[in-house]
Protein backbone atom coordinates (compact mmCIF):
# COMPACT_ATOMS: atom_id res chain seq x y z
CA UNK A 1 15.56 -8.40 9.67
CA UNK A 2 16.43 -11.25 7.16
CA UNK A 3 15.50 -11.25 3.58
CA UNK A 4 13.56 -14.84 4.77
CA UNK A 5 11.97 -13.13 7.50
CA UNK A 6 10.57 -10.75 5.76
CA UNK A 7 8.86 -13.14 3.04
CA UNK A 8 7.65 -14.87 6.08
CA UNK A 9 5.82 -12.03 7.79
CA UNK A 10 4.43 -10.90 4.43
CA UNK A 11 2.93 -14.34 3.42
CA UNK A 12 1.22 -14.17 7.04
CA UNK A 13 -0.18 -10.85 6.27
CA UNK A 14 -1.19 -11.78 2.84
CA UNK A 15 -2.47 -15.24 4.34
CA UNK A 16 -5.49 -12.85 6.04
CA UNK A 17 -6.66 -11.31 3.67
CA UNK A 18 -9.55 -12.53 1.19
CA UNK A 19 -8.60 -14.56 -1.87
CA UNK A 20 -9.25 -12.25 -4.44
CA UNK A 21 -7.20 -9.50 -2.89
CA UNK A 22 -4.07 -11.63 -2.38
CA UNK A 23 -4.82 -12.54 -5.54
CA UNK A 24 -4.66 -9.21 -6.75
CA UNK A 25 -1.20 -8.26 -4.79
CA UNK A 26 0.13 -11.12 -5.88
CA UNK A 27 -0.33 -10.54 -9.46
CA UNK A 28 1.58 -7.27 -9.43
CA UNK A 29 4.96 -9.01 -7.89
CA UNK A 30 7.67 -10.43 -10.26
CA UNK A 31 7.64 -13.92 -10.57
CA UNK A 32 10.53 -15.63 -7.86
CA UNK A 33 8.86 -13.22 -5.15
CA UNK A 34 5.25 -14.54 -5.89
CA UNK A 35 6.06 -18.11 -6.17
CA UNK A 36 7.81 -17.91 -2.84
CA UNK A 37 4.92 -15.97 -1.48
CA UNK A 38 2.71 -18.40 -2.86
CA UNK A 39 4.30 -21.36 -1.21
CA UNK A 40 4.98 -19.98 2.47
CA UNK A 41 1.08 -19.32 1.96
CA UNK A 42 0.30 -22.72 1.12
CA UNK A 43 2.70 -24.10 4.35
CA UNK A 44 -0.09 -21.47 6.45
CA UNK A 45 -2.74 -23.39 4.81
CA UNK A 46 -0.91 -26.58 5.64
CA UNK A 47 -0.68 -25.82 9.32
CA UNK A 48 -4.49 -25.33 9.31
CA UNK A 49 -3.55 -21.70 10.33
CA UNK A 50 -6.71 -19.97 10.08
CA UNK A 51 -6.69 -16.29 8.45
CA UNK A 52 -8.01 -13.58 10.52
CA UNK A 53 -7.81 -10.53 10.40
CA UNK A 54 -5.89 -9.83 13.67
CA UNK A 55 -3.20 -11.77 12.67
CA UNK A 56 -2.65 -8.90 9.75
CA UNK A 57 -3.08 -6.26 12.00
CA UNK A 58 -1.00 -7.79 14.86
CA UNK A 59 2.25 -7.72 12.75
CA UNK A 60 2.25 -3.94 11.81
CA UNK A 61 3.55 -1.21 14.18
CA UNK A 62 1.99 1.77 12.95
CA UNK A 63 -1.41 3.13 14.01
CA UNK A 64 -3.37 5.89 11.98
CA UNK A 65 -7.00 6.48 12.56
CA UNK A 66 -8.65 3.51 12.46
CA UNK A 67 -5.69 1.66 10.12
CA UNK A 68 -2.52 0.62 11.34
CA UNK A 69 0.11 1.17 8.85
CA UNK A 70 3.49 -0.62 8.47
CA UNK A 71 6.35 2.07 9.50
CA UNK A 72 8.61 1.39 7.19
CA UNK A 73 6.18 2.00 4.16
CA UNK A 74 4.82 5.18 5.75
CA UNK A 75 7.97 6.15 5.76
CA UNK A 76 9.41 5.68 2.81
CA UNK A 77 5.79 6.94 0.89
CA UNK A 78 6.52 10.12 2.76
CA UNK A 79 10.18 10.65 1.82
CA UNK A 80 9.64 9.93 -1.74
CA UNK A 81 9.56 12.86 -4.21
CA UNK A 82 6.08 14.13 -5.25
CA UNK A 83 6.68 13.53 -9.03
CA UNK A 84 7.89 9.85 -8.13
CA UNK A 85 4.66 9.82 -6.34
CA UNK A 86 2.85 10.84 -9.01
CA UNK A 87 4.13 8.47 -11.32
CA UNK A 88 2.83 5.94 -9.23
CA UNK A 89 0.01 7.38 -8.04
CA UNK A 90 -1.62 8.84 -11.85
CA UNK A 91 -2.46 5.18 -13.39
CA UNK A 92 -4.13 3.80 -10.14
CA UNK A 93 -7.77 2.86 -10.46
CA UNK A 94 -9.69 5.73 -8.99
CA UNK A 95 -10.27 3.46 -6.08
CA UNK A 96 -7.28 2.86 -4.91
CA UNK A 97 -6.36 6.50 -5.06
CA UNK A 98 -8.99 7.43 -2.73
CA UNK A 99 -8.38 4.49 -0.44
CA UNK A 100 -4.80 5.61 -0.72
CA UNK A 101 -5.24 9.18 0.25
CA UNK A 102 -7.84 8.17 2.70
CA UNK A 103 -5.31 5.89 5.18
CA UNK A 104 -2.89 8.84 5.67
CA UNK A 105 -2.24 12.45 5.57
CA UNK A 106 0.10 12.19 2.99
CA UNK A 107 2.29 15.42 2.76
CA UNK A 108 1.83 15.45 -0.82
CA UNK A 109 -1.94 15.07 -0.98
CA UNK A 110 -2.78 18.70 -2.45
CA UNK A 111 0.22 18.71 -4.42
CA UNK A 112 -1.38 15.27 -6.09
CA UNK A 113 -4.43 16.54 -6.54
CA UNK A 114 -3.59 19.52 -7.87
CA UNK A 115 -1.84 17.84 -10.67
CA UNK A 116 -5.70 16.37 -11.59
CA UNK A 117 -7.80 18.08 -13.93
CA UNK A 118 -11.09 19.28 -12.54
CA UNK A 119 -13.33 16.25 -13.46
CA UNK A 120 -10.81 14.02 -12.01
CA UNK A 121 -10.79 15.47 -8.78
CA UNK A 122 -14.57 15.41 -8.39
CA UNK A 123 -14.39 11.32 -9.37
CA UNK A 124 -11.82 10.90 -6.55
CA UNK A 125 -13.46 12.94 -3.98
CA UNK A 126 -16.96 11.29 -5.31
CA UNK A 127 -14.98 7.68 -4.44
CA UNK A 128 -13.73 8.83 -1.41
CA UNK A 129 -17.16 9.88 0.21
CA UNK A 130 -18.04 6.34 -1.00
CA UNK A 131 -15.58 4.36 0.71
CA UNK A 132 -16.61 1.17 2.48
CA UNK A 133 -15.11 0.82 6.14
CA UNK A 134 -12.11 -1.28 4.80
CA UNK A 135 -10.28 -3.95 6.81
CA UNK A 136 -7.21 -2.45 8.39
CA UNK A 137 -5.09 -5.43 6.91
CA UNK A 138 -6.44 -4.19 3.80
CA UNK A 139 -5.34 -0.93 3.63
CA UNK A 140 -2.35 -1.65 5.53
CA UNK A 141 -1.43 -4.13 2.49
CA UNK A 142 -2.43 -1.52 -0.45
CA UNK A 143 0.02 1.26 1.53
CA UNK A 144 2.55 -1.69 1.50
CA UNK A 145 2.20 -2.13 -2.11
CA UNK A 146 2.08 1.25 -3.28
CA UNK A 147 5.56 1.71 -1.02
CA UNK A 148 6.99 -1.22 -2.96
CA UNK A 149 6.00 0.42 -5.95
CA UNK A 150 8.04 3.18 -5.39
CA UNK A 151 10.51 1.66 -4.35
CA UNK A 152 11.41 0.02 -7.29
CA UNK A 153 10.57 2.73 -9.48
CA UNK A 154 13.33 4.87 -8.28
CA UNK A 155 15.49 6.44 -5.74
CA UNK A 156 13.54 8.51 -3.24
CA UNK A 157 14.80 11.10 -1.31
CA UNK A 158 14.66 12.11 2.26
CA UNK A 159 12.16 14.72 3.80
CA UNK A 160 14.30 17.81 3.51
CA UNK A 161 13.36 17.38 -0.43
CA UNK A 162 10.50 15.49 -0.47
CA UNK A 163 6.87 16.02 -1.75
CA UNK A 164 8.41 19.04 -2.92
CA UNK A 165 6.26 20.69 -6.04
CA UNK A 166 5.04 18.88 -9.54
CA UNK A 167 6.06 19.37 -12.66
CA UNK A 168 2.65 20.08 -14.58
């Protein structure tokens, strides 16, 4: 798959979802990438392409639950160490950990929250009982993200070492 490609499919997945979360995605890429993103978006817009939702969830290829996750970022969030994960992971806003924890069975999961202290684990299990239903395009995009993340934090491993333990 071409680099192009790629920004194409992306800026069709971001095209569905609402304003203020593209918004938000947006915001945490580096400047080239979001300006490119921003005008393949505005050629959608152009088109009169109208966003919906199965458009989003069309274009992935992996199906958890009621969420259907891109296989390449499931993937790579599972082969990437646990302490790379929690780097990640630790500054999130509480809500986005529990939506992230929510949309897979992560294999590090307990190692993650194990690494919380007490009170934090009761906020995160106190947002995850509160959890919306949540568009599949939108969690599909926020396990995206989070894979990008890591990506460009570091190297990540493959499964024979990762999610092994946490430094405390």
């Amino acid at each position: 798959m071409t680099e192009n490609h790629s920004y194409r499919m992306a800026a069709l997945k971001l095209h569905g979802l609402h304003p203020r979360d593209r918004s938000w995605l947006l915001g945490h890429l580096e400047q080239g990438p979001r300006h490119l993103l921003q005008n393949l978006i505005k050629e959608l817009d152009a088109l009169g392409l109208v966003p919906a939702a199965e458009i989003s969830a069309g274009l992935t290829t992996y199906p958890v639950g009621n969420y259907i996750l891109d296989e390449d970022a499931v993937r790579d969030i599972q082969q990437t160490h646990a302490e790379l994960v929690w780097k990640n992971f630790a500054p999130l806003p509480e809500r986005l950990k529990a939506i992230l924890l929510h949309a897979y069975r992560w294999q590090w999961t307990a190692l993650i929250q194990d690494k919380l202290e007490p009170h934090e684990q009761s906020r995160l299990l106190r947002h995850m009982a509160q959890l919306d239903p949540l568009k599949p395009a939108v969690c599909a995009s926020l396990v995206q993200a989070f894979a990008a993340a890591l990506r460009q934090t570091g190297p990540y491993g493959d499964s024979s070492h990762a999610a092994t333990g946490l430094d405390t």
